[in-house]
Protein backbone atom coordinates (compact mmCIF):
# COMPACT_ATOMS: atom_id res chain seq x y z
CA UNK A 1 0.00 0.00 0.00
CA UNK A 2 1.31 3.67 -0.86
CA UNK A 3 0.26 6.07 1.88
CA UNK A 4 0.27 9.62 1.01
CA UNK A 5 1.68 10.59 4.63
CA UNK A 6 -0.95 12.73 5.00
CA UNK A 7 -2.98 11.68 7.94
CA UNK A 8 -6.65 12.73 7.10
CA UNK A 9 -6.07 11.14 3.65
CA UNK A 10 -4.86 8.01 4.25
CA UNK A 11 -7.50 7.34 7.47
CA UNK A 12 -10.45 8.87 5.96
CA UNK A 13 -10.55 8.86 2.36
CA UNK A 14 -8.40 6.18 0.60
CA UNK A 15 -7.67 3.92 4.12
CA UNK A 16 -4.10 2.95 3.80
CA UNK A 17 -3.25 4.89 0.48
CA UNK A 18 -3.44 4.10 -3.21
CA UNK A 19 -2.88 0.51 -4.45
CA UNK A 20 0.58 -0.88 -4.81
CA UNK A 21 0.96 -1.47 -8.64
CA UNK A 22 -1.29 1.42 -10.18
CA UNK A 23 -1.39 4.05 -12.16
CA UNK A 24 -3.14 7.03 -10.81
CA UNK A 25 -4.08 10.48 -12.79
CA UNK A 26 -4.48 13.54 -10.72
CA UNK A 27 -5.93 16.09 -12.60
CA UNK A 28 -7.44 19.12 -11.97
CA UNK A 29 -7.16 22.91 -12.70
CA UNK A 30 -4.23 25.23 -12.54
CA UNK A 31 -3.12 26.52 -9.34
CA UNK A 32 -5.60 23.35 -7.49
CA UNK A 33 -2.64 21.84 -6.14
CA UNK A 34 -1.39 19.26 -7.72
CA UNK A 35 2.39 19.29 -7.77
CA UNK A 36 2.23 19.74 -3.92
CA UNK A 37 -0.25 16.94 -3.71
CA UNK A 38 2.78 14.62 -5.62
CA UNK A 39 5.23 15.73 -4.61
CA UNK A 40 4.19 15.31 -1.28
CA UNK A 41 3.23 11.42 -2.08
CA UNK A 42 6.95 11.41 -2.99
CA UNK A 43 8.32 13.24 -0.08
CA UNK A 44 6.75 11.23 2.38
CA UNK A 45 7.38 7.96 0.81
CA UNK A 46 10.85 8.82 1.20
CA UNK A 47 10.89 10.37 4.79
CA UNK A 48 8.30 8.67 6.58
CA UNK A 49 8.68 5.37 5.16
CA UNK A 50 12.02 4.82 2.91
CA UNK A 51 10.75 4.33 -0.16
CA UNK A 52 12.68 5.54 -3.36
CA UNK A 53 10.71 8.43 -5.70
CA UNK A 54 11.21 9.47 -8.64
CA UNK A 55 9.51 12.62 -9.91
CA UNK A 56 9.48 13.39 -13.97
CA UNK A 57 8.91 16.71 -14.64
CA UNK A 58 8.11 18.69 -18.41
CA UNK A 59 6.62 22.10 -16.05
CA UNK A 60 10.09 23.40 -14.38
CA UNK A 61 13.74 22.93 -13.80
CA UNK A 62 15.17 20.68 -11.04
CA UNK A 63 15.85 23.97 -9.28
CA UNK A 64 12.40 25.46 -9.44
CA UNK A 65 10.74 22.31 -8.02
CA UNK A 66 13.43 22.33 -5.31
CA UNK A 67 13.47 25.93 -4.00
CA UNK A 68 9.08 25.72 -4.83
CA UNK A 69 8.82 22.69 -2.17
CA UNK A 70 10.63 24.39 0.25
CA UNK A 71 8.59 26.69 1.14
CA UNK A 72 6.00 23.97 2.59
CA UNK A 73 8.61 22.17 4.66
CA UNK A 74 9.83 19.56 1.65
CA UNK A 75 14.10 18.95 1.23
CA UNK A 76 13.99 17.29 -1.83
CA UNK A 77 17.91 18.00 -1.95
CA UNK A 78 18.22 16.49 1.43
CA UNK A 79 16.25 13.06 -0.13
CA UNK A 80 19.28 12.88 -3.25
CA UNK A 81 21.57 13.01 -1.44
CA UNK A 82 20.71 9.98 0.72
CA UNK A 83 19.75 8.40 -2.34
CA UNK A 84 15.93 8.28 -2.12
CA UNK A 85 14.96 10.86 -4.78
CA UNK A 86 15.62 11.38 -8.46
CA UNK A 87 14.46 14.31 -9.99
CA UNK A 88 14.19 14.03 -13.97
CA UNK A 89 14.11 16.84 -16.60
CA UNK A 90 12.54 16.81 -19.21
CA UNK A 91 11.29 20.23 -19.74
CA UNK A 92 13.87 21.06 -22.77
CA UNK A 93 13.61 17.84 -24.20
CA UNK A 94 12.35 17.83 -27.88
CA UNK A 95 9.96 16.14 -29.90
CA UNK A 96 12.79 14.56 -31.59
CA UNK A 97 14.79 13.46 -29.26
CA UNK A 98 11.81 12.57 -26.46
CA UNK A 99 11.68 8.84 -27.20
CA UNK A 100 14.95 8.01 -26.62
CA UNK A 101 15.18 10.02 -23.73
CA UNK A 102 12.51 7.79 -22.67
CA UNK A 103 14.00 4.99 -22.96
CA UNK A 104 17.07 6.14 -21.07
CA UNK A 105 14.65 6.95 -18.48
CA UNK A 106 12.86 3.99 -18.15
CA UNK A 107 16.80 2.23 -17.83
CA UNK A 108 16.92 4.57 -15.43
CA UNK A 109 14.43 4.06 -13.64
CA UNK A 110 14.57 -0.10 -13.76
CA UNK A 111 17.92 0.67 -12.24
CA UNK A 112 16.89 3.17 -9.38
CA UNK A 113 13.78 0.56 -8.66
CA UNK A 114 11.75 3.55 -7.23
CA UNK A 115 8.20 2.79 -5.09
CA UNK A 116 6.62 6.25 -5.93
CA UNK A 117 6.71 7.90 -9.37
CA UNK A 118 5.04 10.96 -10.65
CA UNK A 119 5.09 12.69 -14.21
CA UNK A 120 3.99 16.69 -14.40
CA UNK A 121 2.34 16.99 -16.75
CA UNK A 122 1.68 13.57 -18.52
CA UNK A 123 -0.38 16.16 -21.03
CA UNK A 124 2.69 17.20 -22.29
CA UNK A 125 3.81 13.80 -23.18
CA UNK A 126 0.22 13.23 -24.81
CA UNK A 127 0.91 16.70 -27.13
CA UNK A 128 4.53 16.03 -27.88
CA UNK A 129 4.20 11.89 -28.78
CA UNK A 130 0.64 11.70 -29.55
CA UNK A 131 -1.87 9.88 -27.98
CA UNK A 132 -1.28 6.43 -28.91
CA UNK A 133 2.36 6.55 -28.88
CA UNK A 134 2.03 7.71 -24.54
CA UNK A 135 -1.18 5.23 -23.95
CA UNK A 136 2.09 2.71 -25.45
CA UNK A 137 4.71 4.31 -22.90
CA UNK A 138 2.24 3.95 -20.42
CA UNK A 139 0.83 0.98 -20.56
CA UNK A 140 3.75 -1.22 -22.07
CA UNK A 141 6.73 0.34 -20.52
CA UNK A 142 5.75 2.28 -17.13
CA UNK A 143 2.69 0.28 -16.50
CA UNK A 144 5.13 -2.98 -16.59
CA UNK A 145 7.39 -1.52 -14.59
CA UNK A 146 5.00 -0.51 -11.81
CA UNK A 147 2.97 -3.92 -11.73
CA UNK A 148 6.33 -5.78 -11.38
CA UNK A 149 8.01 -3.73 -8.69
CA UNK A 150 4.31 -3.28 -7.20
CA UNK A 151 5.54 0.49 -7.39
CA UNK A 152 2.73 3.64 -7.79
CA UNK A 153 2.50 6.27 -10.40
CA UNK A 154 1.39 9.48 -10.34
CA UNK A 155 0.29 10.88 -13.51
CA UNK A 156 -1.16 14.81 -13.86
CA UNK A 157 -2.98 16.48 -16.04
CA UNK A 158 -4.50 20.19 -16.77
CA UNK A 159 -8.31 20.58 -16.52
CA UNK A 160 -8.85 23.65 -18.59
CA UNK A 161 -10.90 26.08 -16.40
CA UNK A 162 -14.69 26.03 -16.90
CA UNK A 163 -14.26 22.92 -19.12
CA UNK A 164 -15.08 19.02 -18.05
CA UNK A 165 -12.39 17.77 -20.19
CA UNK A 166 -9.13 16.46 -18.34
CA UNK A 167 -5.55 17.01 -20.63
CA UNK A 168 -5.35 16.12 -24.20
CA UNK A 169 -8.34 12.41 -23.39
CA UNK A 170 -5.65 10.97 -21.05
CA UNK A 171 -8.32 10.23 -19.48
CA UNK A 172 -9.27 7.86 -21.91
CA UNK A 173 -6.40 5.67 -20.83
CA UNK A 174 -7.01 2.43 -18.61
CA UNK A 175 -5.85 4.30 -15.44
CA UNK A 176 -6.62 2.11 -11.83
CA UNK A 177 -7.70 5.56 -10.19
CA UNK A 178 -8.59 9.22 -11.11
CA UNK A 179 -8.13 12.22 -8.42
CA UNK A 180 -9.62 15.35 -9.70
CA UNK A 181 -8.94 18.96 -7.75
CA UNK A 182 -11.83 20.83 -8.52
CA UNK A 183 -12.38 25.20 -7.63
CA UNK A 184 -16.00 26.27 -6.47
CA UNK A 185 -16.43 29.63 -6.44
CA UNK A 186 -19.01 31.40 -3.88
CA UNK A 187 -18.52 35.40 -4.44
CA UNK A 188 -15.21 36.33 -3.74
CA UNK A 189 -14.55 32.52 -2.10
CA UNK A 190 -12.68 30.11 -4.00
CA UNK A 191 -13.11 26.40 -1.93
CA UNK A 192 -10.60 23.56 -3.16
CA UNK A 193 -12.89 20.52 -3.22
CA UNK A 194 -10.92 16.73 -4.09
CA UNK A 195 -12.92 14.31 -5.71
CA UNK A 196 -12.15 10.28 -6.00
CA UNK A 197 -14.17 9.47 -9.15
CA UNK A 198 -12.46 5.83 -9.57
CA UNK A 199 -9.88 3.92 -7.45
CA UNK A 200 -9.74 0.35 -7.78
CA UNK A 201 -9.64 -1.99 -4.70
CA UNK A 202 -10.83 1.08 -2.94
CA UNK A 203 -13.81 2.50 -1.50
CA UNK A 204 -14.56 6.23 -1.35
CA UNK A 205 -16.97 7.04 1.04
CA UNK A 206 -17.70 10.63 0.41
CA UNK A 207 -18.22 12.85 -2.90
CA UNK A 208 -16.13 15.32 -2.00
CA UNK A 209 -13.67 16.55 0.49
CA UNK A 210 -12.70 20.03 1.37
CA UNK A 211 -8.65 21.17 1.23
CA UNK A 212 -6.85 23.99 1.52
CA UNK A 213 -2.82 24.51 0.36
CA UNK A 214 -1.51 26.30 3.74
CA UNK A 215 2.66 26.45 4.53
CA UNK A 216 2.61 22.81 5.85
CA UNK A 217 0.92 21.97 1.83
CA UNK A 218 -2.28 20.19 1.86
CA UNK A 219 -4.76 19.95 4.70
CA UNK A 220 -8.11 18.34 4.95
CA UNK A 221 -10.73 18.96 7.20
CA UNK A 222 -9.93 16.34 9.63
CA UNK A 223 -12.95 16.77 11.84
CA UNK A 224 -15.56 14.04 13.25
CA UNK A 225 -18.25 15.42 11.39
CA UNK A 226 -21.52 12.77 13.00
CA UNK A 227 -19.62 12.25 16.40
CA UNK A 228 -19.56 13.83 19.79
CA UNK A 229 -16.43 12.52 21.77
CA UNK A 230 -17.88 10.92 25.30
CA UNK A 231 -16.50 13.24 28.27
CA UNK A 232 -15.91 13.34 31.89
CA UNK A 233 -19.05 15.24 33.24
CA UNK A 234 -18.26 18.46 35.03
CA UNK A 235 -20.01 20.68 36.93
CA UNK A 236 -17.03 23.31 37.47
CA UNK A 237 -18.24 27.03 36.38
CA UNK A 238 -16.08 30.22 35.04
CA UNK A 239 -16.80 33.82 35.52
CA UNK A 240 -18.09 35.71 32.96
CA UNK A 241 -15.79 38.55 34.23
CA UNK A 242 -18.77 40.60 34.96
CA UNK A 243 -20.35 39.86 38.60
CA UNK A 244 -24.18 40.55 38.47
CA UNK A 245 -24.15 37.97 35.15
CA UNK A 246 -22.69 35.47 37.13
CA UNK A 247 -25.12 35.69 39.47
CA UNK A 248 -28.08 35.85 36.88
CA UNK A 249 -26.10 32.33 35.32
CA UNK A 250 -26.28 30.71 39.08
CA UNK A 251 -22.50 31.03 39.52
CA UNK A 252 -21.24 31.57 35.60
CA UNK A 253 -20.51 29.44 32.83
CA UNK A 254 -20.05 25.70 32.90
CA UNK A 255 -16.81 25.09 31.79
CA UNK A 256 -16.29 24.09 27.79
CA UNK A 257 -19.55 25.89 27.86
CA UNK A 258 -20.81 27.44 23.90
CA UNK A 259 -21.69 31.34 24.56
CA UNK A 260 -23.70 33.36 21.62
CA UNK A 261 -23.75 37.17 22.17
CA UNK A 262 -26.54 38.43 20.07
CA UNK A 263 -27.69 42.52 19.58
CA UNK A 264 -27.20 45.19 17.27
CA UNK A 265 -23.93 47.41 16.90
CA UNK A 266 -23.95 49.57 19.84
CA UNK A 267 -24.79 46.93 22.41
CA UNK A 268 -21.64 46.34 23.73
CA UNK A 269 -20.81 42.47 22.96
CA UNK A 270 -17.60 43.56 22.68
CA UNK A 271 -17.15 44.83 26.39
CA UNK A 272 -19.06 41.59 27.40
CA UNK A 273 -16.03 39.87 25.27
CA UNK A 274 -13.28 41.20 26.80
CA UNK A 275 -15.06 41.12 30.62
CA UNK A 276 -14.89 37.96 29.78
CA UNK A 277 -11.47 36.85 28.87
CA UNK A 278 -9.50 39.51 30.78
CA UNK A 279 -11.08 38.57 34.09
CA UNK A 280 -9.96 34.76 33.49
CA UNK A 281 -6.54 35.80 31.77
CA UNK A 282 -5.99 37.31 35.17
CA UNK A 283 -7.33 34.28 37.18
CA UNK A 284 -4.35 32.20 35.70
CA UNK A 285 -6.50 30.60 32.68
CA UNK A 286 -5.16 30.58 28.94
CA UNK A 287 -7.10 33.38 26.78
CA UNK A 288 -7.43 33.61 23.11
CA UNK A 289 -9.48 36.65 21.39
CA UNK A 290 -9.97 36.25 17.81
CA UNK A 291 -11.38 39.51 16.90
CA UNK A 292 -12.14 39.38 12.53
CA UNK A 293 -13.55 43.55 12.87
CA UNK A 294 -11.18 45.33 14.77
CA UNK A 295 -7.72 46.06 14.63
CA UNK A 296 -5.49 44.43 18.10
CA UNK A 297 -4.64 48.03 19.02
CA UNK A 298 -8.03 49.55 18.79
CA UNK A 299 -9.20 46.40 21.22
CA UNK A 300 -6.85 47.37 23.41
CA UNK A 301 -8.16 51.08 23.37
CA UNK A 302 -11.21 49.95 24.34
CA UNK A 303 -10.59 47.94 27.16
CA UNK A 304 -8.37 50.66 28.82
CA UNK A 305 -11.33 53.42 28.09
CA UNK A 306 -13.53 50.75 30.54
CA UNK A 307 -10.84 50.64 33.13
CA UNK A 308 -9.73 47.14 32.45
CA UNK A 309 -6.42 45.59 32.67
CA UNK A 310 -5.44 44.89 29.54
CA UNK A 311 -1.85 45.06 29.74
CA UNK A 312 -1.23 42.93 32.71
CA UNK A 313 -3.72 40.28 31.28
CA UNK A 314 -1.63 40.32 28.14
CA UNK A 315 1.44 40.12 29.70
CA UNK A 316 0.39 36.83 31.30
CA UNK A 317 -2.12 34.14 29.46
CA UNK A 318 -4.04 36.69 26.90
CA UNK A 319 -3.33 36.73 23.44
CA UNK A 320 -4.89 38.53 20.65
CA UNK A 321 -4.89 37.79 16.85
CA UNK A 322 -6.78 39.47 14.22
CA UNK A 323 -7.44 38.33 10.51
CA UNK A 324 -10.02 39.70 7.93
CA UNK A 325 -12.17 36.60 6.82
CA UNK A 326 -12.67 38.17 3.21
CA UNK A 327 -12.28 35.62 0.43
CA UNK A 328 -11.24 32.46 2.97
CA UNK A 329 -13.35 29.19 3.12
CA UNK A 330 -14.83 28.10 5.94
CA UNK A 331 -12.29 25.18 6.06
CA UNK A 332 -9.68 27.91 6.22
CA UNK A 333 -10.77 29.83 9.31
CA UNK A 334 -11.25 26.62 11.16
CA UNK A 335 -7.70 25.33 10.21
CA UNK A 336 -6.40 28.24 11.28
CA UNK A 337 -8.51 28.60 14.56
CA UNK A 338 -7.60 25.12 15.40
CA UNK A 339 -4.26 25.34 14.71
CA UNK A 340 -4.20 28.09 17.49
CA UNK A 341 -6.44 26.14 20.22
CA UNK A 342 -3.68 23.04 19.37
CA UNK A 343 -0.61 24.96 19.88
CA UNK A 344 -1.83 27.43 22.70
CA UNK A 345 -4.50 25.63 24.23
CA UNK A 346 -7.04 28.15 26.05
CA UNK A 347 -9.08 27.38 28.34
CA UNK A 348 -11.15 30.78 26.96
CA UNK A 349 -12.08 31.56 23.74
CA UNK A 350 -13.53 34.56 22.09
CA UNK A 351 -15.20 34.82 18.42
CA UNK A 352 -15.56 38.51 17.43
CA UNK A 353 -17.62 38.08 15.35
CA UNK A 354 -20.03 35.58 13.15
CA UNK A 355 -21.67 38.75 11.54
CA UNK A 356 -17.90 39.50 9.46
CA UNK A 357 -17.28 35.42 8.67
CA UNK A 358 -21.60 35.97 7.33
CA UNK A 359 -20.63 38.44 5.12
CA UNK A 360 -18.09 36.45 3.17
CA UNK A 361 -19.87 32.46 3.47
CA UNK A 362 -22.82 31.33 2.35
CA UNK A 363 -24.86 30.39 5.84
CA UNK A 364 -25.47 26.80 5.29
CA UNK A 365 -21.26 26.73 5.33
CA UNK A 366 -21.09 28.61 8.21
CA UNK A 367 -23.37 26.82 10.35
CA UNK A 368 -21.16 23.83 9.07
CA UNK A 369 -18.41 25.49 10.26
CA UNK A 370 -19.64 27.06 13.59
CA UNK A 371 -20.80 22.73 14.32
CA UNK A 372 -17.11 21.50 13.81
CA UNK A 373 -16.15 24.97 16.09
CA UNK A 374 -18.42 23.32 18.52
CA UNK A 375 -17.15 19.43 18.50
CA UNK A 376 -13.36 21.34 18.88
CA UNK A 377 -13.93 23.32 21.96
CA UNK A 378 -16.16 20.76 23.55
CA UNK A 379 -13.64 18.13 22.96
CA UNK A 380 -10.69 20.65 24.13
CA UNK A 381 -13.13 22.02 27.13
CA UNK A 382 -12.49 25.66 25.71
CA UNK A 383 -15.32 28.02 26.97
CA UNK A 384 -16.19 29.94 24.21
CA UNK A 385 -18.06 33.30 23.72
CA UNK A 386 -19.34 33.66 19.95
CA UNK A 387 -20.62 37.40 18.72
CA UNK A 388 -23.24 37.49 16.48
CA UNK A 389 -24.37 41.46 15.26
CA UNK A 390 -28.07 40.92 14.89
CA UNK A 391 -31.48 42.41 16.19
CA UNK A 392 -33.08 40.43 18.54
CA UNK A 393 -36.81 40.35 20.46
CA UNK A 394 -35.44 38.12 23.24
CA UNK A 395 -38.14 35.84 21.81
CA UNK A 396 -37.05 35.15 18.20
CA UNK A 397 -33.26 34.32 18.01
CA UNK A 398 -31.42 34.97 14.33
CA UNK A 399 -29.21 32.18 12.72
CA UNK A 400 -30.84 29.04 14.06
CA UNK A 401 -27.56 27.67 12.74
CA UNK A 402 -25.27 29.10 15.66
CA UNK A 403 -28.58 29.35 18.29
CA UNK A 404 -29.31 25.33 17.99
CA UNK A 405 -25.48 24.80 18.88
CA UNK A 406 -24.58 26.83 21.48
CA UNK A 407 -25.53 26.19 25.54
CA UNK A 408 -26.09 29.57 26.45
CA UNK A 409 -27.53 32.94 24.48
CA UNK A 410 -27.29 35.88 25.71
CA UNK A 411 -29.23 38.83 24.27
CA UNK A 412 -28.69 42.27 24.18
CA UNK A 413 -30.76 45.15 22.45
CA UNK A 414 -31.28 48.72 22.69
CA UNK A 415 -34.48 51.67 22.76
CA UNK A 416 -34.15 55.49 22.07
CA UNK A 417 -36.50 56.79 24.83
CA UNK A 418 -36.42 60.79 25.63
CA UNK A 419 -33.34 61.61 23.51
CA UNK A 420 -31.65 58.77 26.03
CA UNK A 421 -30.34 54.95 24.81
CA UNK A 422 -31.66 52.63 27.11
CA UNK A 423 -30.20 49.26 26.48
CA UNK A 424 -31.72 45.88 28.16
CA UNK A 425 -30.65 42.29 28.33
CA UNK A 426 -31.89 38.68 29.35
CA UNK A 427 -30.77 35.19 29.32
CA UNK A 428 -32.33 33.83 26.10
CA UNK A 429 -30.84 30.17 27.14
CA UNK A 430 -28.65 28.42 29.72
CA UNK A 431 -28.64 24.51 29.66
CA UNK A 432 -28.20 23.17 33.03
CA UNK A 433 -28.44 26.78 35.05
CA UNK A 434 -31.45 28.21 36.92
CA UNK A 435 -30.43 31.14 35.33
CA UNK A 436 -32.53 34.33 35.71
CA UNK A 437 -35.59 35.25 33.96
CA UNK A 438 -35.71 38.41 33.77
CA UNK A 439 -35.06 41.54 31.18
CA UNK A 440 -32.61 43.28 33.12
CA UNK A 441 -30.99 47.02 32.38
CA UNK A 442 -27.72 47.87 32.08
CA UNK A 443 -25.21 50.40 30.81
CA UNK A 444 -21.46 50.53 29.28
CA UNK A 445 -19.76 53.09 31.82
CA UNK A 446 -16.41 53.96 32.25
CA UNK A 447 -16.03 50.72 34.05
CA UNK A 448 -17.31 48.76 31.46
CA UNK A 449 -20.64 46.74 31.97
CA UNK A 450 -23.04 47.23 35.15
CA UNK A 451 -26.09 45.77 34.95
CA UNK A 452 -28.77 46.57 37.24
CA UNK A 453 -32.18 44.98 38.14
């Protein structure tokens, strides 16, 4: 079996890798990944499990591929020159002259007796020798090779954009498994969607599956998408940061604890926010505010303006990181959110807010997303306050898709009375708290939140 070496891959969509012996075509559009995608089948084989590659290439120089793959953490250079890797060529070679550098490279490679093989493009072989003449090198010379040394091939091809059609018909060849790389498009979103449409001795069980190309190359989104991990009940609380809404939430939040903050601009989710994880910064627990609106330093402003301390917090176990969500997937933002609860793990969390990831995903994808958001901090026990800017009645709650999730909503709205705002909240929802009932009053003062009866 030929894993890739990429966990989610090899567990979740082809168990255990492709087939020993088989030709493979990965195909998809330009820029959809699929160099990294091979050459990461061929880096792995080599450092994770010793296997020789070799990796033909017609698109760029052995330097280009070299100094390319290095920027996502792959020493190709390193792999020569302990004798696992062979990069070929052939990008200058001429129509003339490519069939006997074929068979020179087919000596060569009976010699090296490589596991893992890839050629980028095969198209190019297609255009320069015609089809029948590569369906020949293919299936009577590589395809020999790779049955007898139960070795695997890689073969890619362009997918012209907007078009069905894969290469120049190599995918009318007898391949044992096709891997397309598809774009979809969603406004200014481009999502990078893999699709298995044949593998022999393999089952796919999905359609599709989500990727993104980050600096460690390809990543799926390795999350249990029908389970809920069993857990150690607890009945441990955490403040809020503000004391009157602990008290309304019978002593404050259960720990690992959902949170959805819910009002209009103006009604101070914000100030709830960082109540929230300043006061358990400073009570030794490990804060992370995600803020996708404001800038860090204008966050900072605003806590000092309500008195809080900001700086000591941040000094010890706050940290604050700001992104703009515009044209990233929702498989993006959650890589990247759970790449910080992995490597800093916080025992708070704050979302600021759903309203700017709304603006730039379609809500069905959200919701997805905000569900594997949930299974991440429930399974990590990170108490989590979400921000969502949106009217509410304290009867009718907006974006069923975040409300249906979360353990506890909290609402907040605002009325113009007399020239004055008067701004009111109540506990919309509270699993597991006698929490209070009531529409309370409150006000954002120079100390930040009071609330009053």
């Amino acid at each position: 079996m030929s894993r890739t070496g990429i966990e989610y891959f090899d567990e979740h969509i082809l168990k255990d890798g492709f087939p020993d012996g088989s030709l493979v075509l990965v195909a998809g559009e330009p820029g959809a990944g699929k160099t990294i995608f091979s050459a990461t089948f061929i880096y792995n084989g080599a450092k994770k499990f010793g296997e020789k590659g070799v990796y033909i290439s017609l698109a760029e120089t052995k330097s280009e591929f070299y100094e390319s793959m290095r920027q996502f953490g792959m020493d190709f250079e390193e792999l020569e020159n302990k004798g696992l890797f062979k990069f070929v060529d052939l990008v200058t070679v001429s129509e003339e002259t490519i069939e006997n550098e074929i068979e020179l490279l087919m000596n060569e490679i009976v010699k090296f007796q490589p596991k893992r093989i890839v050629i980028d493009p095969i198209s190019v072989f297609a255009q320069v020798l015609g089809i029948e003449r590569t369906r020949v090198f293919l299936h009577t010379m590589l395809g020999r090779f790779i049955k007898a040394y139960n070795s695997t091939a890689l073969l890619i091809a362009e997918k012209p954009i907007g078009t069905e059609k894969i290469g120049y018909g190599v995918e009318e060849f007898v391949v044992d498994g096709v891997v397309i790389l598809r774009y979809e498009s969603f406004g200014e979103v481009t999502r990078r969607i893999m699709e298995i449409p044949k593998m022999r001795r393999r089952s796919v069980e999905k359609p599709q599956y989500e990727y993104v190309i980050t600096q460690n190359g390809i990543e799926f989104l390795a999350v249990p998408e029908l389970k809920r991990e069993e857990m150690e009940y607890t009945v441990e609380k955490i403040t809020t940061g503000i004391e009157k809404l602990d008290e309304m939430l019978d002593g404050g939040i259960y720990k690992g604890a959902n949170v959805l903050l819910v009002g209009m601009t103006g009604t101070g989710k914000t100030t709830f926010s960082l109540h929230f994880a300043i006061a358990n910064a400073l009570q030794g627990r490990k804060a992370v505010y995600l803020a996708f609106e404001e800038p860090i330093d204008q966050i900072i402003r605003a806590a000092k303006n309500y008195g809080m301390p900001i700086d000591e917090a941040l000094t010890n176990n706050l940290k604050i990181f700001t992104w703009i969500p515009e044209s990233k997937t929702p498989v993006y933002t959650f890589l990247k959110i759970r790449e910080i609860i992995e490597k800093l793990k916080p025992e708070v969390l704050v979302i600021d807010s759903l309203t700017a990831l709304r603006q730039h995903m379609e809500e069905k994808e959200l919701a997805k997303m905000i569900r594997y958001l949930n299974l991440l901090t429930k399974a990590n026990r990170v108490t989590t306050y979400f921000t969502l800017n949106e009217e509410t009645s304290f009867e009718v709650v907006p974006f069923t898709g975040a409300s249906t999730m979360v353990d506890v909503i909290i609402g907040l709205k605002y009325q113009v009375r007399n020239g004055n705002i008067e701004r009111k909240m109540a506990i919309v929802k509270a699993r597991g708290s006698n929490h209070s009932r009531k529409i309370h009053r409150y006000e954002i003062t120079d100390k930040g939140v009071e609330i009053y009866e």
